[in-house]
N, C-alpha and C. Protein backbone atom coordinates (compact mmCIF):
# COMPACT_ATOMS: atom_id res chain seq x y z
N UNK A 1 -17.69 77.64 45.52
CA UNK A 1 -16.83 76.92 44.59
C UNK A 1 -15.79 76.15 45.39
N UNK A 2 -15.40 74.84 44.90
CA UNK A 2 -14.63 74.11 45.55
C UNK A 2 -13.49 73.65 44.49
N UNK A 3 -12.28 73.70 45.22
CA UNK A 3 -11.54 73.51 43.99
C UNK A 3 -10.15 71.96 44.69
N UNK A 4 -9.72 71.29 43.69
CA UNK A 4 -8.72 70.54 44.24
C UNK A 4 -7.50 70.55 43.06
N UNK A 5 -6.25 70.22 43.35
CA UNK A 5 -4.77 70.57 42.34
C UNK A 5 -4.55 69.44 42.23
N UNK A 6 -4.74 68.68 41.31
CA UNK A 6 -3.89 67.62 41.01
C UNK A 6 -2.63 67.58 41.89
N UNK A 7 -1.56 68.99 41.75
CA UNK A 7 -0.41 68.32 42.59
C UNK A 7 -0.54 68.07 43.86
N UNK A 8 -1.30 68.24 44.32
CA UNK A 8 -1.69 67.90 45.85
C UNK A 8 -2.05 66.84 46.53
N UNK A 9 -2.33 65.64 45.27
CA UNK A 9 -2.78 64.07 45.17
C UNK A 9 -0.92 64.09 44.87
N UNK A 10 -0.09 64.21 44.68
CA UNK A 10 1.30 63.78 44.63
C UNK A 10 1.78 63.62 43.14
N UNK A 11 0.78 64.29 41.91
CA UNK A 11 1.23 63.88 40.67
C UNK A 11 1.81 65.20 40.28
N UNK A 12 2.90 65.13 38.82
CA UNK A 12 3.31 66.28 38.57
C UNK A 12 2.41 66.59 37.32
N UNK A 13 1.74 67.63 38.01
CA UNK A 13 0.60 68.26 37.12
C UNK A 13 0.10 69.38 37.32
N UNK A 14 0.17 70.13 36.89
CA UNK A 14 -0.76 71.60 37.18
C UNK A 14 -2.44 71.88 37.13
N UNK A 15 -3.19 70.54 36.58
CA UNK A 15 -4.36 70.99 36.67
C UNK A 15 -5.34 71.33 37.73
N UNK A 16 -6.31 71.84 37.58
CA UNK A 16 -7.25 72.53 38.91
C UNK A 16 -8.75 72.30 38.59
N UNK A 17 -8.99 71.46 39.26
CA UNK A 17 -10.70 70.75 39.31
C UNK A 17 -11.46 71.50 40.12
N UNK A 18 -12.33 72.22 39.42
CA UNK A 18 -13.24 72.69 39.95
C UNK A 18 -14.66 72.76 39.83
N UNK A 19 -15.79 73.09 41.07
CA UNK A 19 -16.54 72.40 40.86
C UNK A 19 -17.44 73.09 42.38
N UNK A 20 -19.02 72.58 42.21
CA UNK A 20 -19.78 73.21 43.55
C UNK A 20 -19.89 72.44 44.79
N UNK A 21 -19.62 71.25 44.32
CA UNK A 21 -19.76 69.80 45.32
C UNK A 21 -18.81 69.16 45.67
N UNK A 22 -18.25 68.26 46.47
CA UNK A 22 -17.49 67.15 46.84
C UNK A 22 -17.85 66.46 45.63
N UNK A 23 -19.04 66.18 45.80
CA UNK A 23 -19.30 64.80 44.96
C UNK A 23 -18.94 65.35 42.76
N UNK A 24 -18.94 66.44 42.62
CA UNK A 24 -18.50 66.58 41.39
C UNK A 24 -17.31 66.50 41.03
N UNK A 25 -16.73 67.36 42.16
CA UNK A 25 -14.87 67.30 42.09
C UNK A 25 -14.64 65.67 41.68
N UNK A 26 -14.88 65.00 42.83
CA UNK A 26 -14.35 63.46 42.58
C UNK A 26 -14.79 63.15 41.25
N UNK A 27 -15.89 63.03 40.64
CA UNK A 27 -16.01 62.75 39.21
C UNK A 27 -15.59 63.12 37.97
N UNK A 28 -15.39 64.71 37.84
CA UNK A 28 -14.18 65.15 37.39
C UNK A 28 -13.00 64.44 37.58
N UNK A 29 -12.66 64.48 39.20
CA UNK A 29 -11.11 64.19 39.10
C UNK A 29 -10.90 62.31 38.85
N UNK A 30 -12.23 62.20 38.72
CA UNK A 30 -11.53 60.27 38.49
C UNK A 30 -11.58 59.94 37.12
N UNK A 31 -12.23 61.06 36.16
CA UNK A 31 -12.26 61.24 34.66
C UNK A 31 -10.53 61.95 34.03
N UNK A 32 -10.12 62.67 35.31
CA UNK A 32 -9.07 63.07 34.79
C UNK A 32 -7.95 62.07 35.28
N UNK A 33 -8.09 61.70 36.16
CA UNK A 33 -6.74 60.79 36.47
C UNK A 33 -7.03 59.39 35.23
N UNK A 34 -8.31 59.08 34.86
CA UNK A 34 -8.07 57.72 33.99
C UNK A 34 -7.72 58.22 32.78
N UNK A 35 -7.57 59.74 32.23
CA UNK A 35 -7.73 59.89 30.93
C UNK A 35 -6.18 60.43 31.01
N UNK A 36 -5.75 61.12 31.96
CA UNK A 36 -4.40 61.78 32.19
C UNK A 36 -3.13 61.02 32.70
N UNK A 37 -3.62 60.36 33.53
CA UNK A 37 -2.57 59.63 34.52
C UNK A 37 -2.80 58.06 34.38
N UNK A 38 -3.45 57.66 33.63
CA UNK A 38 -3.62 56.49 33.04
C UNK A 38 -4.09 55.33 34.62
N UNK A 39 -5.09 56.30 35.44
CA UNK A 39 -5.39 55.04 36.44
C UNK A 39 -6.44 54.72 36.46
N UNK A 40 -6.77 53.81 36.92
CA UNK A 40 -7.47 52.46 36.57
C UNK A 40 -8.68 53.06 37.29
N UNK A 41 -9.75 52.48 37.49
CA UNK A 41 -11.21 52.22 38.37
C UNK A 41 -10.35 51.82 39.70
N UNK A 42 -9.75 50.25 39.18
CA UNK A 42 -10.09 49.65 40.50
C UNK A 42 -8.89 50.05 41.09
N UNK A 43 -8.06 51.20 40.96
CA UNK A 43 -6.46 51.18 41.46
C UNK A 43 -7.39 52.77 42.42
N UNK A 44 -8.63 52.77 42.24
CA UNK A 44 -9.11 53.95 43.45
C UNK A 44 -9.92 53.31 44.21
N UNK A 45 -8.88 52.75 45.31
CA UNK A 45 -9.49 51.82 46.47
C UNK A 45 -10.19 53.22 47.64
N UNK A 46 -11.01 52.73 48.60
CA UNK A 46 -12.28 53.66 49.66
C UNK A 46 -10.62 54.75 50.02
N UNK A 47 -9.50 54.06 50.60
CA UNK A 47 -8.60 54.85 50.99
C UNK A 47 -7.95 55.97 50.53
N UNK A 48 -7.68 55.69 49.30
CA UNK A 48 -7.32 56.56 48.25
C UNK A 48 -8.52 57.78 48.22
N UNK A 49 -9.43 57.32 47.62
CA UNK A 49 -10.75 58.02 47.56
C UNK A 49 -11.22 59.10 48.71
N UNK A 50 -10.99 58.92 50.01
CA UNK A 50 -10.46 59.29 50.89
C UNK A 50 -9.63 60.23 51.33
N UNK A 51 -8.15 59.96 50.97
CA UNK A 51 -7.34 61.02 50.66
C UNK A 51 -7.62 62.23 49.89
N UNK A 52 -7.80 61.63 48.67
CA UNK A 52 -8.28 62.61 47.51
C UNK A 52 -9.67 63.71 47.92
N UNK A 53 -10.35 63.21 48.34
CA UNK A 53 -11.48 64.05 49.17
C UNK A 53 -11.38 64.99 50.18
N UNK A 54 -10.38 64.36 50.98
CA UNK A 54 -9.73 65.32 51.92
C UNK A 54 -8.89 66.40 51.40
N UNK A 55 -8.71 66.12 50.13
CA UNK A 55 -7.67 67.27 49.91
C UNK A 55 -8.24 68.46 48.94
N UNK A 56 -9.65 68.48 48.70
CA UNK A 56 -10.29 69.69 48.18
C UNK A 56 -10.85 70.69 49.06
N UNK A 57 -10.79 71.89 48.45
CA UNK A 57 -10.39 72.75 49.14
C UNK A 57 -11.53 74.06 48.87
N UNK A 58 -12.23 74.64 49.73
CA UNK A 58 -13.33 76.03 49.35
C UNK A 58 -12.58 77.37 48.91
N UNK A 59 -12.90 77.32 47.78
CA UNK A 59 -12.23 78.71 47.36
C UNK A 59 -13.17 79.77 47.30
């Protein structure tokens, strides 16, 4: 299981994405940031995407 915290991308939020893959977390978490945090597609540039990847974590 792999898990990532929203607050750990820098937002104030408590939620916790979890998930078996890299590649699920991010889809989860880009469903939750457009539905939660109101961001865009194109405001998740390779860099960002990046960051955010780096920061999930094996629990």
């Amino acid at each position: 299981m792999k898990t990532l915290t929203c607050s750990d991308a820098g937002f104030d939020c408590a939620a916790v994405i979890k998930g078996d893959t890299e590649d699920e977390i991010m889809s989860k978490a880009g469903e939750h940031a457009m539905k939660e945090h109101n961001i865009k597609a194109e405001d998740m540039t390779p860099e960002l995407t990046q960051k955010i990847r780096g920061l999930i974590r094996s629990s």
